[in-house]
Protein backbone atom coordinates (compact mmCIF):
# COMPACT_ATOMS: atom_id res chain seq x y z
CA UNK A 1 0.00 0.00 0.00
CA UNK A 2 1.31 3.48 -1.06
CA UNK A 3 1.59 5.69 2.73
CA UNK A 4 0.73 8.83 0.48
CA UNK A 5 -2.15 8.07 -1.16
CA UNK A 6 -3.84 5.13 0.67
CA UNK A 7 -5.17 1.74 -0.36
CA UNK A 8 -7.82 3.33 -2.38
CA UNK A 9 -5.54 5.43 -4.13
CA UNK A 10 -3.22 3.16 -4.50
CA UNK A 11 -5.65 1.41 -6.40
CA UNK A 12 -6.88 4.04 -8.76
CA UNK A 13 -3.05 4.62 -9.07
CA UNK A 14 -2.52 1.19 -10.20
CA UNK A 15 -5.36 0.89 -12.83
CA UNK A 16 -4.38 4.15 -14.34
CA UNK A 17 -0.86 3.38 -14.98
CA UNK A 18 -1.75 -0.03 -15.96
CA UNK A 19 -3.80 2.06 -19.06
CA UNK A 20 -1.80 5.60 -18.95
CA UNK A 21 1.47 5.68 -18.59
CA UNK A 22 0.31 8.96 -16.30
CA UNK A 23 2.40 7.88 -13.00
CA UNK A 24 5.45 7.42 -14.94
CA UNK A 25 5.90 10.46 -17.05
CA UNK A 26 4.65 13.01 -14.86
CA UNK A 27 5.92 11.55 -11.34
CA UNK A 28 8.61 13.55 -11.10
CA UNK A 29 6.03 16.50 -11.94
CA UNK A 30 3.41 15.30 -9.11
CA UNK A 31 5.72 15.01 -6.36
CA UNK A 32 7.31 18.52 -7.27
CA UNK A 33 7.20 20.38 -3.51
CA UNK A 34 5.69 23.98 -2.89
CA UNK A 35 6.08 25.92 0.17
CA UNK A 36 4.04 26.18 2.16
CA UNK A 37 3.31 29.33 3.42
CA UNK A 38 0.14 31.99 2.83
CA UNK A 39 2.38 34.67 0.66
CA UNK A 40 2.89 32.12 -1.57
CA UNK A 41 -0.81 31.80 -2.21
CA UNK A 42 -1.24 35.66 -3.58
CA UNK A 43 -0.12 34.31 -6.98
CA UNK A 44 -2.58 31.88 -7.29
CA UNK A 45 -5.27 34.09 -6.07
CA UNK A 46 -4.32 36.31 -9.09
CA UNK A 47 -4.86 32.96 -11.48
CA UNK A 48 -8.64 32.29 -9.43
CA UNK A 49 -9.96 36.02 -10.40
CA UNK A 50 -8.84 35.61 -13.97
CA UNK A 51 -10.51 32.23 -14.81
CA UNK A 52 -13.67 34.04 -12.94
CA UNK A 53 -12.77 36.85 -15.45
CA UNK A 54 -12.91 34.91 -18.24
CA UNK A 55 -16.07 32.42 -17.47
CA UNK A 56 -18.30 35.59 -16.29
CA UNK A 57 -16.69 37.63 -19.37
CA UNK A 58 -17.85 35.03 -22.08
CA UNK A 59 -21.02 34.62 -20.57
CA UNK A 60 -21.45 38.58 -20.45
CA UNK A 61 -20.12 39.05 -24.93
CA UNK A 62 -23.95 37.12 -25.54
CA UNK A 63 -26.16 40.08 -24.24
CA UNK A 64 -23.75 43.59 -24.85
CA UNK A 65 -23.42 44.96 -28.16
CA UNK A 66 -20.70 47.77 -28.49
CA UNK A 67 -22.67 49.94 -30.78
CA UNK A 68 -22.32 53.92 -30.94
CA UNK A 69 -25.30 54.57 -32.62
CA UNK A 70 -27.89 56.14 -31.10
CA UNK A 71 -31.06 54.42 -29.76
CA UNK A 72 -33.92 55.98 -27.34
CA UNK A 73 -34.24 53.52 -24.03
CA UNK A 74 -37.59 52.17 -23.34
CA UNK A 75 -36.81 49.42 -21.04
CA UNK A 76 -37.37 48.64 -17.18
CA UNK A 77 -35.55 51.50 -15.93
CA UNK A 78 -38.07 54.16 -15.75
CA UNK A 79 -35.88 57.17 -14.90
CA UNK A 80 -34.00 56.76 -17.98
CA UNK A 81 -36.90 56.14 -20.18
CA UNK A 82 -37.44 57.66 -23.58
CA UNK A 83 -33.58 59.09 -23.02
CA UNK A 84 -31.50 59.11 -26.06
CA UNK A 85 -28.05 56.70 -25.56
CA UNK A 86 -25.96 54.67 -27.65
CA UNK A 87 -26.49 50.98 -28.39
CA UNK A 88 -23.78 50.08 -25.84
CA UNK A 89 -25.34 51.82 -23.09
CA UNK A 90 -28.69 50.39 -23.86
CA UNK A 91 -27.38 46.99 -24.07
CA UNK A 92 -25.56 47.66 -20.54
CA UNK A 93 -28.74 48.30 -19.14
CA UNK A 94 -30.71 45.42 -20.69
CA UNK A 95 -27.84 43.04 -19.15
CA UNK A 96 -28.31 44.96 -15.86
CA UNK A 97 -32.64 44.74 -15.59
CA UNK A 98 -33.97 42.34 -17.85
CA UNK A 99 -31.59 39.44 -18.22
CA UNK A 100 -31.68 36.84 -15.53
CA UNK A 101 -28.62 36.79 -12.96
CA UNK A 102 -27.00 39.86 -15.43
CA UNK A 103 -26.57 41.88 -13.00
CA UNK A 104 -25.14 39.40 -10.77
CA UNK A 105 -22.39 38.36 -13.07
CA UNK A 106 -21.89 42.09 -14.39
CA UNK A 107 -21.05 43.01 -10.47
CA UNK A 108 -19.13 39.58 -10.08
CA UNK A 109 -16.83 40.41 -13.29
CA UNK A 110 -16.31 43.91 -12.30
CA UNK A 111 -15.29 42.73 -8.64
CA UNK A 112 -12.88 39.90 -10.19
CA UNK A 113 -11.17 42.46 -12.18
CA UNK A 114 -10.57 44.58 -9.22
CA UNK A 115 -9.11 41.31 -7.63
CA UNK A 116 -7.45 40.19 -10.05
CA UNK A 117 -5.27 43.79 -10.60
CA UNK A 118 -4.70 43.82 -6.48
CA UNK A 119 -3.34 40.33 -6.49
CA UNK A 120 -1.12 40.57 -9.15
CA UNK A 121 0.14 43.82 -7.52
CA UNK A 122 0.68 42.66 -4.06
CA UNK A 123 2.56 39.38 -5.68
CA UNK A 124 5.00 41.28 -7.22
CA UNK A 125 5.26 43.26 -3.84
CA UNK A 126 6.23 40.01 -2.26
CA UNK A 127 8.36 39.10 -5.03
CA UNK A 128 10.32 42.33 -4.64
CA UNK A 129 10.46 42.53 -0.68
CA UNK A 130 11.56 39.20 -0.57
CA UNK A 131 13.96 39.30 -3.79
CA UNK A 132 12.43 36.63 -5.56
CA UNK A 133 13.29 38.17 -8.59
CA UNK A 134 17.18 37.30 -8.23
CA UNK A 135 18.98 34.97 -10.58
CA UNK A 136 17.33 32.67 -12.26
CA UNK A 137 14.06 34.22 -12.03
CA UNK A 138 14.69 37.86 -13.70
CA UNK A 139 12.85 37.17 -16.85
CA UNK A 140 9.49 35.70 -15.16
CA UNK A 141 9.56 39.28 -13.11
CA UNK A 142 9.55 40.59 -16.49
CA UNK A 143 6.49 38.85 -17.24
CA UNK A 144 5.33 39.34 -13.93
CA UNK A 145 5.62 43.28 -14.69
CA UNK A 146 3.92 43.08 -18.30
CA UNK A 147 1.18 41.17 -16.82
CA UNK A 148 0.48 44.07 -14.45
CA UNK A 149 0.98 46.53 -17.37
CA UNK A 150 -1.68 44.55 -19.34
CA UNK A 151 -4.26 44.23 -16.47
CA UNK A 152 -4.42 47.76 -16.02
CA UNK A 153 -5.21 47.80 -19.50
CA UNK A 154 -7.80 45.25 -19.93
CA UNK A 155 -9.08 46.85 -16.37
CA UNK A 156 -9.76 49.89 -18.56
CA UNK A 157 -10.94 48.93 -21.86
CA UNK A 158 -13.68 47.03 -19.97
CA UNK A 159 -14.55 50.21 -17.57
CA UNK A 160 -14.68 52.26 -20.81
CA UNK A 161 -17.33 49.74 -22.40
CA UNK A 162 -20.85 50.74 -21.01
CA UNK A 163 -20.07 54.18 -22.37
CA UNK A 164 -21.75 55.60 -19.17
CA UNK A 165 -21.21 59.40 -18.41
CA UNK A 166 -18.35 57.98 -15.84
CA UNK A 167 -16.60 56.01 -18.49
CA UNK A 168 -17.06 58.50 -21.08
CA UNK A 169 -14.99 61.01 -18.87
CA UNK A 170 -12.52 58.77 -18.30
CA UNK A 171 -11.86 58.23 -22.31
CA UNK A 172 -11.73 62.34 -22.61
CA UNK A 173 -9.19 62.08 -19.98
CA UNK A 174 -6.94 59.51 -22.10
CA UNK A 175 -7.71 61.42 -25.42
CA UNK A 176 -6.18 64.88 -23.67
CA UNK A 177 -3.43 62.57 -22.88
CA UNK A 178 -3.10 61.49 -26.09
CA UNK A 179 -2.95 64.40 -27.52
CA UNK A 180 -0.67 65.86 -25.05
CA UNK A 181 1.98 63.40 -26.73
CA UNK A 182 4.41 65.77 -29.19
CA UNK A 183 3.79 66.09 -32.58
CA UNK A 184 2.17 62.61 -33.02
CA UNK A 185 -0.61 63.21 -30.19
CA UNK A 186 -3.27 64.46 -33.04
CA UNK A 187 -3.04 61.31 -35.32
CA UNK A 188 -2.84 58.94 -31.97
CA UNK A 189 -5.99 60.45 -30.83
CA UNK A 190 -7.52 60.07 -34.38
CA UNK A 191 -6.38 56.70 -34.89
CA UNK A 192 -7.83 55.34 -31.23
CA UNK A 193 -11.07 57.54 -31.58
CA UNK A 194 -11.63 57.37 -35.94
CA UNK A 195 -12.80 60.54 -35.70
CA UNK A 196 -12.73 63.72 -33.69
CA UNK A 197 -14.31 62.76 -30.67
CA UNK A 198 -16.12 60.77 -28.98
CA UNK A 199 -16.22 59.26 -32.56
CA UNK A 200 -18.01 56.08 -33.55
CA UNK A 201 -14.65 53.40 -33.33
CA UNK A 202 -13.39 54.04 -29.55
CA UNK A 203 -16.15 51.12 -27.85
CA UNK A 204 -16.18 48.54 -31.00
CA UNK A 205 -12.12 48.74 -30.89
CA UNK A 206 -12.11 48.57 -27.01
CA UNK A 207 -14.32 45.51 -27.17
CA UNK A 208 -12.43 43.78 -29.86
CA UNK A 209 -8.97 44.87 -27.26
CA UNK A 210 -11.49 43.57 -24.31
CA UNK A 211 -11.90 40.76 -25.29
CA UNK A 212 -9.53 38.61 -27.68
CA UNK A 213 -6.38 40.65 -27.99
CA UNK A 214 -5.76 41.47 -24.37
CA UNK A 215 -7.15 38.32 -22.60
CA UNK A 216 -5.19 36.53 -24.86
CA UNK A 217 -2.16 37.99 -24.33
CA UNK A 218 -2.78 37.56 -20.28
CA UNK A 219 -3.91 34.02 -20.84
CA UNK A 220 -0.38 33.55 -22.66
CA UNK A 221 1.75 35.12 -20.33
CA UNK A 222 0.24 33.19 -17.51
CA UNK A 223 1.12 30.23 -18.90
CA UNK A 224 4.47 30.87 -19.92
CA UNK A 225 4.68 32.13 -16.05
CA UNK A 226 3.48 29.37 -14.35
CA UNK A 227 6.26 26.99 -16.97
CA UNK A 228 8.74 28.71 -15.48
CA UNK A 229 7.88 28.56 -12.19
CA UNK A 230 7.65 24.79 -11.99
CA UNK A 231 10.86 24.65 -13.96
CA UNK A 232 12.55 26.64 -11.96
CA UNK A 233 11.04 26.09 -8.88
CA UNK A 234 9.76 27.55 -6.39
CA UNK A 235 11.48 30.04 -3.76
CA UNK A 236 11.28 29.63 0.12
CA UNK A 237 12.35 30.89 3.58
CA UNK A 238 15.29 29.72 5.21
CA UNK A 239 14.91 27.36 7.87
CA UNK A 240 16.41 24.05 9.43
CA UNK A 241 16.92 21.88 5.89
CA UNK A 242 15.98 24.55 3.65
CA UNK A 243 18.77 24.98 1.01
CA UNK A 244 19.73 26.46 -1.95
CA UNK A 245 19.27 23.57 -3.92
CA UNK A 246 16.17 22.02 -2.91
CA UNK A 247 12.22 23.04 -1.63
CA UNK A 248 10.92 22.24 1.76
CA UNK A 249 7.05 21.61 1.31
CA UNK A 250 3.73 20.24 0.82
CA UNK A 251 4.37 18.10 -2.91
CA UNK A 252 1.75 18.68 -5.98
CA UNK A 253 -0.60 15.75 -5.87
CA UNK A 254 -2.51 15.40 -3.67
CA UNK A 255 -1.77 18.11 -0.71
CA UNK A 256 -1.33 21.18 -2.71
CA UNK A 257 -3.80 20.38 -5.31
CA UNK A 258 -6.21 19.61 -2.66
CA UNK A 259 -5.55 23.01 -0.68
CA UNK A 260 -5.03 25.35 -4.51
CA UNK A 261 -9.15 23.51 -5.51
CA UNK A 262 -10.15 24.67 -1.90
CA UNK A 263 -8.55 28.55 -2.19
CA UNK A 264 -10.21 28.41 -5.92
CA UNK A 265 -13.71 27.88 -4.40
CA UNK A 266 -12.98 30.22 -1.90
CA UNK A 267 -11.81 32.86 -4.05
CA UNK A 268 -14.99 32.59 -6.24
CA UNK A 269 -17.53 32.31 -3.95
CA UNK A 270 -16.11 35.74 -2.25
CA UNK A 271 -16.29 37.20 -5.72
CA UNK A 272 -19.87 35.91 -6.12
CA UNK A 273 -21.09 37.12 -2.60
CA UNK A 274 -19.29 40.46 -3.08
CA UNK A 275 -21.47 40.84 -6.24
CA UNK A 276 -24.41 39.84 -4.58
CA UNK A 277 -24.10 42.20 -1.15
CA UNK A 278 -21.56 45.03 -2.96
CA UNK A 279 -23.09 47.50 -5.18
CA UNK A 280 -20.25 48.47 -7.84
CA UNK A 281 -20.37 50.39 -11.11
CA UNK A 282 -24.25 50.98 -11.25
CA UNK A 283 -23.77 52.86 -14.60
CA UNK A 284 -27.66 53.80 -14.52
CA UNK A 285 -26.88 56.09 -11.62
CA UNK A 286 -24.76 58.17 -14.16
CA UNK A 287 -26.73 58.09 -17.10
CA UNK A 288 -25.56 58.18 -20.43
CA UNK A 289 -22.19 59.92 -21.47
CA UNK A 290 -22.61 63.11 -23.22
CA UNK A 291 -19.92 65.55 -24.15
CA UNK A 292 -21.05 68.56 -22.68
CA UNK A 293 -21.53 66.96 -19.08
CA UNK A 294 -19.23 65.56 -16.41
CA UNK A 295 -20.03 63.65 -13.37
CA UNK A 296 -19.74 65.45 -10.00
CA UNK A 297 -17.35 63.46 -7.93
CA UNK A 298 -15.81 61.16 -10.93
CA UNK A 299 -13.53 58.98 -9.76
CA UNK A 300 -11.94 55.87 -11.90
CA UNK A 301 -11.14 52.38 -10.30
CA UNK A 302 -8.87 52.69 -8.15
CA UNK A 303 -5.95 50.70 -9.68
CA UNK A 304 -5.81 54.25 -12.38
CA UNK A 305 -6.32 56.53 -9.71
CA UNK A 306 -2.65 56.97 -9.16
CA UNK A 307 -2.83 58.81 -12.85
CA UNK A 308 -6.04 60.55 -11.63
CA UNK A 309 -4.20 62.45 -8.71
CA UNK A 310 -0.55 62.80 -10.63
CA UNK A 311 -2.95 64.65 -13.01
CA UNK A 312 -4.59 66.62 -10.75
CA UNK A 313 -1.17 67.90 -8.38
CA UNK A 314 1.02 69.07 -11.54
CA UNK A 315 0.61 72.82 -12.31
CA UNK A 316 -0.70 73.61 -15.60
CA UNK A 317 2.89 74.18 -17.51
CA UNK A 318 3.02 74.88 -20.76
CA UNK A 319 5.48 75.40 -23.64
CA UNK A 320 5.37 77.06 -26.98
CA UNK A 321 8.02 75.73 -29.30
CA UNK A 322 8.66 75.79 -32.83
CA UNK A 323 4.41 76.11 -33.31
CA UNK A 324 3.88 73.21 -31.08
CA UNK A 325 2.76 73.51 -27.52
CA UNK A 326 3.76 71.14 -24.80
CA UNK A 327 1.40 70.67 -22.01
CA UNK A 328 3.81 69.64 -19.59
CA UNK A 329 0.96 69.27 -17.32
CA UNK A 330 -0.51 66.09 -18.98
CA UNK A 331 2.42 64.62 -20.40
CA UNK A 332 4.53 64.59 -17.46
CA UNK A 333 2.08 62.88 -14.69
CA UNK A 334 0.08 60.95 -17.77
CA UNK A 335 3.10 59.34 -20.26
CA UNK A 336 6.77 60.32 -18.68
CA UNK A 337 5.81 59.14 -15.03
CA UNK A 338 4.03 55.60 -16.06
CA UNK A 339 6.63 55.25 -18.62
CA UNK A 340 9.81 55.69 -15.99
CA UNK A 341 7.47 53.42 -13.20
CA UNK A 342 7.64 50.52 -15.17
CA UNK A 343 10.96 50.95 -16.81
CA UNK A 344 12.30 51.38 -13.14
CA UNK A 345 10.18 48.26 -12.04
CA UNK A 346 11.81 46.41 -15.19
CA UNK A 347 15.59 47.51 -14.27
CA UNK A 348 15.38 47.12 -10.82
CA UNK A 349 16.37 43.04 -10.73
CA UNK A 350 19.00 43.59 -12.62
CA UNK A 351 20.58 46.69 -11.15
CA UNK A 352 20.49 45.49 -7.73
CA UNK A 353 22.33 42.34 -8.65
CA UNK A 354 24.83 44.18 -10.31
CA UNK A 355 25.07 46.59 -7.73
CA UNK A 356 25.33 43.04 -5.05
CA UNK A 357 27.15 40.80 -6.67
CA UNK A 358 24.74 38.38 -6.17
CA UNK A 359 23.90 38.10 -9.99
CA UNK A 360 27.25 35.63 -10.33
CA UNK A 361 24.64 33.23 -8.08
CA UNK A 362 21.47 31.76 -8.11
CA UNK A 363 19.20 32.60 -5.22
CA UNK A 364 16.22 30.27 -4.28
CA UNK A 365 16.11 31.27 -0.46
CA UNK A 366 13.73 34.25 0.31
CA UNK A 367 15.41 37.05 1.77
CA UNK A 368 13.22 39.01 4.88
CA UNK A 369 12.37 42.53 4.27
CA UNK A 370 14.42 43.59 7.56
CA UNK A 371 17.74 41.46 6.32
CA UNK A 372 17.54 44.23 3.37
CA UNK A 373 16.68 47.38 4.64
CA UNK A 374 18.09 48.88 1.48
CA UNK A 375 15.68 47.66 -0.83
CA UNK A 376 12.39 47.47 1.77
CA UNK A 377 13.08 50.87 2.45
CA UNK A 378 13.04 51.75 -1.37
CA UNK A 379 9.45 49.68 -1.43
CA UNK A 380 7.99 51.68 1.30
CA UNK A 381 8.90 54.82 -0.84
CA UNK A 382 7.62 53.39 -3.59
CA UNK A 383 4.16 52.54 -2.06
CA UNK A 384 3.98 55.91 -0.15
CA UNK A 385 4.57 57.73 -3.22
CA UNK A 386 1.81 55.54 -4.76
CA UNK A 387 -0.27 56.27 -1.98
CA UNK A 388 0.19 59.85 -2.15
CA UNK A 389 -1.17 60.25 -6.05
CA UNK A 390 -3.65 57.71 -4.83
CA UNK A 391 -5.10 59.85 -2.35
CA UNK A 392 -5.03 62.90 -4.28
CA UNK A 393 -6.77 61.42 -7.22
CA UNK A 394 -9.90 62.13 -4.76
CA UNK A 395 -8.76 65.69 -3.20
CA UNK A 396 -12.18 67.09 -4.44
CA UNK A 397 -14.21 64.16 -2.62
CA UNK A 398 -11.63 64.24 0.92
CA UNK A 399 -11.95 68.47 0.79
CA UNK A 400 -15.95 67.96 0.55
CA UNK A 401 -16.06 65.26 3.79
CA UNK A 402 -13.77 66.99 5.68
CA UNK A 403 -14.61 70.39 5.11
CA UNK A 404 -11.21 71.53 3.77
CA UNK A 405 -9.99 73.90 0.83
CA UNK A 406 -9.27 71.80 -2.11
CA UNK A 407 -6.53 74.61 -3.31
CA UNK A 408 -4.98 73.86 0.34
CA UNK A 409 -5.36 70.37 0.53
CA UNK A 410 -3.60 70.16 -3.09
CA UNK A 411 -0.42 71.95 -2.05
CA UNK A 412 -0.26 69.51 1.04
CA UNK A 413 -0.07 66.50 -1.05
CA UNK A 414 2.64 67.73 -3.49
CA UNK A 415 4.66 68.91 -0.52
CA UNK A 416 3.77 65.12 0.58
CA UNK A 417 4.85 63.82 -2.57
CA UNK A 418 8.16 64.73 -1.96
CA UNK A 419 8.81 64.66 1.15
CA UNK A 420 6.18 61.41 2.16
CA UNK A 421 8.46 58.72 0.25
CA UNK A 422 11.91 59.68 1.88
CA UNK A 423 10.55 59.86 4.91
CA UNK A 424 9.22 56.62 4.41
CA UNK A 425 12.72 55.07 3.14
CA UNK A 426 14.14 56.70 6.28
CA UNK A 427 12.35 55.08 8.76
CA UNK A 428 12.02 51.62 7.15
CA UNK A 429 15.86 51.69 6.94
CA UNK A 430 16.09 52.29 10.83
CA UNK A 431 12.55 50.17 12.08
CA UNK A 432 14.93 47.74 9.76
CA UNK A 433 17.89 48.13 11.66
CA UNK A 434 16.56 47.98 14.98
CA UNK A 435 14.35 44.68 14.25
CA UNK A 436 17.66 43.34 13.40
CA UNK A 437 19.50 44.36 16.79
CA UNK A 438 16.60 43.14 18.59
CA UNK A 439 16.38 39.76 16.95
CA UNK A 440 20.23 39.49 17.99
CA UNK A 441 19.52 40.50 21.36
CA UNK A 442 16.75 37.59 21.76
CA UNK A 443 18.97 35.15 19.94
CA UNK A 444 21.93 35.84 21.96
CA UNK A 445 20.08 36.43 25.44
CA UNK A 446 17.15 34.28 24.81
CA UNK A 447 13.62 35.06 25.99
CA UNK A 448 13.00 36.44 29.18
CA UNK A 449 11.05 34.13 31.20
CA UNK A 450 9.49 36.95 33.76
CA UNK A 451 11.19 36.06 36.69
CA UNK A 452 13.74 38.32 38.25
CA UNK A 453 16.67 37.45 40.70
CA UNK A 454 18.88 39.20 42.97
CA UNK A 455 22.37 38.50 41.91
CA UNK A 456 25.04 37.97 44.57
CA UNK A 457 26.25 41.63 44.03
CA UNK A 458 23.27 42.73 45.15
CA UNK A 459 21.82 43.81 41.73
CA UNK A 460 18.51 42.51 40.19
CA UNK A 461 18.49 40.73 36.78
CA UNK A 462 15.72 39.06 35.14
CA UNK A 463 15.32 34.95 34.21
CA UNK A 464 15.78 33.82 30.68
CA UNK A 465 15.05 30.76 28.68
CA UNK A 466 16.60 29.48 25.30
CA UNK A 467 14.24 30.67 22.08
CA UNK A 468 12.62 28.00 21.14
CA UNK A 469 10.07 29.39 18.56
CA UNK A 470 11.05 31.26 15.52
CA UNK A 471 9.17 32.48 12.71
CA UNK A 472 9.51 31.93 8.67
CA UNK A 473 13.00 32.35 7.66
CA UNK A 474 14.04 33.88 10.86
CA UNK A 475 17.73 32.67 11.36
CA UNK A 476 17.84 29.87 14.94
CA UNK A 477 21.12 31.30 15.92
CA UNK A 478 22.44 34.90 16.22
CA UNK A 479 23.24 36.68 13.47
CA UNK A 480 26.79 36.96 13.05
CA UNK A 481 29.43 36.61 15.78
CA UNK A 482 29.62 39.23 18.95
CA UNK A 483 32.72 41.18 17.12
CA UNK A 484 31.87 40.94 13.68
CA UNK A 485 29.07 43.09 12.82
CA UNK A 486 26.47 42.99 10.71
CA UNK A 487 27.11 43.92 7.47
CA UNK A 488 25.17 47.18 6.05
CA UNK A 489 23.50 45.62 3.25
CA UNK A 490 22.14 42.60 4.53
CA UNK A 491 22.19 42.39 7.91
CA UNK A 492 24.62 39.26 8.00
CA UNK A 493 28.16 38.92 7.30
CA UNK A 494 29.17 39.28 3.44
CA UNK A 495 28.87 35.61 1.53
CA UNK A 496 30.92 34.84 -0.36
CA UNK A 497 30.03 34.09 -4.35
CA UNK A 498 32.29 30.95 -5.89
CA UNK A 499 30.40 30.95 -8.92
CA UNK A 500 26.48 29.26 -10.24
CA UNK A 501 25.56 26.54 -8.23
CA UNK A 502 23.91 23.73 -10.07
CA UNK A 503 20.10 23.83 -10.00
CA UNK A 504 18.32 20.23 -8.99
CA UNK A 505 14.69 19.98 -9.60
C-alpha cells in the first residue's frame, strides 16, 4: 500500500498506470514540492480572479453589443426612459434589468477584475520585498511586470465599455493625454477615436482589445509564467533543511492540489457574494455619457487613480516651441511618469544584482524585508509615493467630507509627494535596523522568562530561557558573531560568491 495516497488510491493509481502511462511520465512533476506558506498563495489568487474573469466575461459578450449609434431607451428603468443613448449603453442596461442573474455576473466580473489587478500587484510586492526576482528568475519578473501593465489595460478597456457618463470622462481624460503626446498626439488620438471625438470606433475597438487581444495575451503570459515557475522552482524561507538547492514543502498531488481547488472555491464564492451584497459600477446612476456633461465626484477604479491624482497635483505648464505647444501638465504625470514606473520596475532586478554581486549566483532562499533594509526601504517609498497620487486622485471628494480647501489640501499633497516617500525610506531603513539588533539581542540572550533574581552583588536581573520558537526564515542562531558586525546591506556577514551553483529539480 502506497503511505501517500492510501489503499484506495493506490488502487486508482494502479489501474491508471496499468492504461496511462500517467504515474510514470509526470511523477517527477506530481511530487514537485511547494512551500508552504500563505504569501505564496497571492499568486494563485491572481490565477482564481482571472478564470472568474474569463467564465463571467464570455457569458457577459452574448447580451452587450458595443454599438455607438444612437437608440432611445424604453426598457425597465423608468428614470431613464425615452432618453436618447448609444447601443452600448442600452445593451448595458438590458444586461443589468432584464436578463436573468446579469446583474449578478456584471457586479461579479467587475469585482474579479478589481481582484485580479490587487493580487497581481501585491505578488510582485512580495516578489520584490523578498527578492524573488534574483537569478534565475529575472525574466518571469519581467512577465510578472507586463502582466500588471496589461491588467491595467484590460481593467480599462472594460470600464470604458458601457459608455456611461463615468466612463465617457474617463476616455476624454486619455484622449487629452493622447494628444498631449508631441507632434504625433493628433493622429494617436484620431487613430484610437476614428474621428474627432467621442467618434463612432473608440467602444467597438475597445471591445475587440477587451476581449480577444488582451485576454489573450494575459492568458499567454500566464502560462508561460506558471512553466517557469515549476521549472525553476519555487522560492522559500530559510529554515532548518531549507537549502539552496532544494524546496521544503507540501508536494503537488494530492496536498497542494487539494488546498489550490479549496482557495479556488474560496476565491470565487467571495467574488460571487461580493457581487451579490456590494453594489459596484451601477452605470444607470450616471446616465448616459454626453460631451457637454461631467459627473460630480468622478472617480476611476482605483488601480488608475494613481494617474487621476498625478494629473490633478502638476501645475498647468506649458510650452510654446517651434508652433507646437507642450502641455507639460498632462504629459509629465500621464506618459513620462508611467513610462519611468515601469521601466524602473523592469531595471530594478538587474541593477540590484549588479550593484550586489549576487547576480554571479542563483538565489532560491527568500530574503526578509528587515535582512535588506536597502531595498524594503526603497518599497515603502515606492508605495507611499503611490499612496500619495492615490489619495489625491480624490482631493475634491476628501476636501468635501472633511470640510477643507481643495486649493490647500492640493499643495499639502505635493509637498507630501516629496517629502512622504523619503521619509518613508528613512524610517524603514532604521525600524529595519533595529528589528535586526533586537532579533540578535533575543537570539543571543534568549527570551526572558518573567522572573527576576537578585544576583550575589546585590543587583537585580531578570530569568531567561533558550528561544525555542522562531518564525519563517528567521535565522535559529544569532546573526553573526559578537565582534563581527552585521554587514550594512544585509544584515549578516558578506557571503561569499564561488560561482552558479547547479540547479536540482
Amino acid at each position: 500500500m502506497d503511505p501517500e495516497y492510501g489503499p484506495a488510491g493506490a488502487r486508482f493509481a494502479d489501474a491508471v498506470d496499468a492504461r496511462l502511462p500517467v504515474h510514470d511520465g509526470a511523477g517527477q512533476l506530481l511530487r514537485k514540492s511547494f512551500p508552504d506558506h500563505w504569501s505564496f498563495l497571492l499568486g494563485e489568487i491572481a490565477l482564481y480572479s482571472l478564470i472568474v474573469l474569463v467564465l463571467t466575461g464570455v457569458w457577459l459578450t452574448f447580451f452587450f453589443q458595443p454599438e455607438m449609434r444612437q437608440v432611445v431607451y424604453d426598457g425597465s428603468y423608468p428614470p431613464l426612459r425615452g432618453s436618447l443613448m448609444s447601443g452600448a449603453f442600452d445593451s448595458t442596461l438590458h444586461l443589468s434589468f432584464d436578463v436573468r442573474g446579469g446583474l449578478l455576473m456584471r457586479q461579479t466580473h467587475h469585482w474579479a477584475a478589481l481582484v485580479f489587478v490587487a493580487a497581481i500587484g501585491v505578488h510582485l510586492l512580495r516578489v520584490f520585498f523578498t527578492g524573488a526576482f534574483r537569478r534565475p528568475r529575472e525574466m518571469n519578473w519581467v512577465i510578472g511586470v507586463t502582466l500588471f501593465a496589461l491588467s491595467l489595460a484590460e481593467g480599462f478597456a472594460g470600464y470604458s465599455l458601457p459608455d456611461d457618463l463615468l466612463s465617457g470622462t474617463g476616455l476624454r481624460i486619455a484622449q487629452g493625454i493622447m494628444l498631449s503626446i508631441p507632434v504625433i498626439g493628433t493622429y494617436v488620438a484620431l487613430f484610437a477615436f476614428g474621428a474627432q471625438f467621442p467618434g463612432h470606433d473608440i467602444v467597438p475597438r475597445l471591445y475587440s482589445l477587451h476581449i480577444l487581444l488582451l485576454p489573450g495575451a494575459l492568458i499567454g503570459l500566464v502560462t508561460v509564467h506558471l512553466i517557469l515557475v515549476f521549472y525553476l522552482k519555487h522560492t522559500h524561507w530559510r529554515g532548518p533543511g531549507h537549502r539552496n538547492t532544494n524546496v521544503v514543502g507540501k508536494p503537488l498531488y494530492p496536498r497542494f492540489t487539494a488546498s489550490s481547488l479549496g482557495l479556488s472555491l474560496a476565491v470565487s464564492g467571495l467574488l460571487v457574494l461580493l457581487a451579490g451584497t456590494a453594489q459596484i459600477n451601477p452605470v444607470w446612476v450616471y446616465g448616459p455619457y454626453r460631451p457637454d456633461l461631467v459627473s460630480t465626484g468622478s472617480q476611476p477604479d482605483w488601480y488608475v487613480g494613481f494617474l487621476e491624482g498625478s494629473l490633478r497635483l502638476v501645475p498647468p505648464w506649458e510650452t510654446n516651441f517651434a508652433g507646437h505647444t507642450l502641455m507639460w501638465n498632462v504629459l509629465l504625470p500621464a506618459v513620462v511618469l508611467p513610462g519611468l514606473f515601469f521601466a524602473v520596475l523592469y531595471a530594478y532586478p538587474f541593477v540590484e544584482q549588479r550593484l550586489t554581486g549576487e547576480w554571479r549566483q542563483e538565489q532560491h532562499l527568500c530574503d526578509r524585508p528587515r535582512e535588506r533594509p536597502v531595498r524594503t526601504g526603497l518599497g515603502a517609498a515606492g508605495v507611499t509615493f503611490y499612496g500619495v497620487l492615490l489619495l489625491a486622485g480624490g482631493n475634491d471628494i476628501i476636501a468635501q467630507t472633511f470640510r477643507i480647501s481643495v486649493n490647500a489640501l492640493t499643495w499639502i499633497f505635493r509637498v507630501a509627494l516629496v517629502v512622504a516617500p523619503v521619509l518613508a525610506l528613512l524610517v524603514t531603513r532604521a525600524l529595519c535596523s533595529a528589528l535586526l539588533q533586537t532579533e540578535q539581542e533575543r537570539l543571543t540572550e534568549g527570551e526572558e522568562t518573567g522572573e527576576v533574581r537578585q544576583n550575589l552583588a546585590g543587583g537585580y536581573e531578570s530569568g531567561h530561557r533558550p528561544v525555542t520558537s522562531f518564525r519563517p526564515g528567521a535565522p535559529r542562531r544569532p546573526l553573526s558573531p559578537p565582534d563581527q558586525p552585521p554587514g550594512s546591506r544585509t544584515g549578516t556577514p558578506a557571503r561569499q560568491h564561488p560561482g552558479p551553483e547547479p540547479r536540482s529539480r
